[in-house]
Protein backbone atom coordinates (compact mmCIF):
# COMPACT_ATOMS: atom_id res chain seq x y z
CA UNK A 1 152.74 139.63 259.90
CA UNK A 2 152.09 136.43 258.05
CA UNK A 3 149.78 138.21 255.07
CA UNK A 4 146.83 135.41 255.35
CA UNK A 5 143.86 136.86 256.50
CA UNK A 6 141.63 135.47 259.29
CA UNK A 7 137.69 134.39 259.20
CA UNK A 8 136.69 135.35 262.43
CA UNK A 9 132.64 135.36 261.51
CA UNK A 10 130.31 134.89 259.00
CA UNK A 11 130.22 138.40 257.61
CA UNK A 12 133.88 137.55 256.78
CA UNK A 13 132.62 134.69 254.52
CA UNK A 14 132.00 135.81 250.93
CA UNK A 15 128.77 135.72 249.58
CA UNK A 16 129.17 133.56 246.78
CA UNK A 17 130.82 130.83 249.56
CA UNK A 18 127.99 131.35 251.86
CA UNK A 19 125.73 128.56 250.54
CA UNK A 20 128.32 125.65 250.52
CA UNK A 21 129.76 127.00 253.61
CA UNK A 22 126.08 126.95 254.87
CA UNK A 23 125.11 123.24 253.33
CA UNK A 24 129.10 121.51 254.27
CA UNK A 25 127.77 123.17 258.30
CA UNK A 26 124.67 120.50 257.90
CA UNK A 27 127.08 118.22 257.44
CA UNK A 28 129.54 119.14 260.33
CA UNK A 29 127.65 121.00 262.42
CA UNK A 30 129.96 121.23 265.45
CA UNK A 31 132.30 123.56 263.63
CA UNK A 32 132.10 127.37 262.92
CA UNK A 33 131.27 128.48 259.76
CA UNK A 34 134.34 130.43 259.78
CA UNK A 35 136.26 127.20 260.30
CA UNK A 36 134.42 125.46 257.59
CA UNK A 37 135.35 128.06 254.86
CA UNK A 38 139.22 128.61 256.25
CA UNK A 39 139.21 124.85 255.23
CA UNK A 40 138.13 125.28 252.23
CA UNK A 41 140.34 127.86 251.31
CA UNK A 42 143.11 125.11 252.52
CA UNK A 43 141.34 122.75 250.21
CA UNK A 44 140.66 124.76 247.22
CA UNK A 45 137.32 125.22 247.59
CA UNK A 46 137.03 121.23 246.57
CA UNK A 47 133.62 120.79 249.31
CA UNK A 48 134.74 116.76 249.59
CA UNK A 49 138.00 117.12 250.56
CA UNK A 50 137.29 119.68 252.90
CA UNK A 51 134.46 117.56 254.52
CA UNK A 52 137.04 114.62 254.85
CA UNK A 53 139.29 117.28 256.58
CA UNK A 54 136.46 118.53 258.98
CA UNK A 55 135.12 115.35 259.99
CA UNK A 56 138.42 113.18 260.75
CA UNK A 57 139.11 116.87 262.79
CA UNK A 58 135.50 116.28 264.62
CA UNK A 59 136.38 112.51 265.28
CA UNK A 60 138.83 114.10 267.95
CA UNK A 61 136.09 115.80 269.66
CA UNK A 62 133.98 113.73 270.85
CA UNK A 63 130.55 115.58 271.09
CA UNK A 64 130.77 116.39 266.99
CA UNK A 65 129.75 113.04 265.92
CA UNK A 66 126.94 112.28 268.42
């Protein structure tokens, strides 16, 4: 077992990560929240890099930046 532990939902989110979770999800909306705080975490809880990461990973999809 690896030791990280997963996000799988929202109720896994912390409540004190909820709101910038909630406002970085206006931003890109085509990801789960769950997704948006995992990268985050990755990004120590810096909300610009962590955009940056979510959006060049939405440019790939290509109904995320419609």
């Amino acid at each position: 077992m690896s030791g990280k532990k997963s996000y799988n939902g929202v109720s896994d989110i912390p409540s004190g990560s909820r709101k910038m979770v909630q406002s970085l999800k206006e931003i890109v909306n085509c990801c789960p929240e769950a997704e948006i705080y995992a990268v985050l975490k990755d990004c120590n809880m810096d909300p610009n890099e962590a955009v940056n990461r979510l959006l060049s990973q939405a440019a790939h999809i290509p109904f995320c930046l419609q």
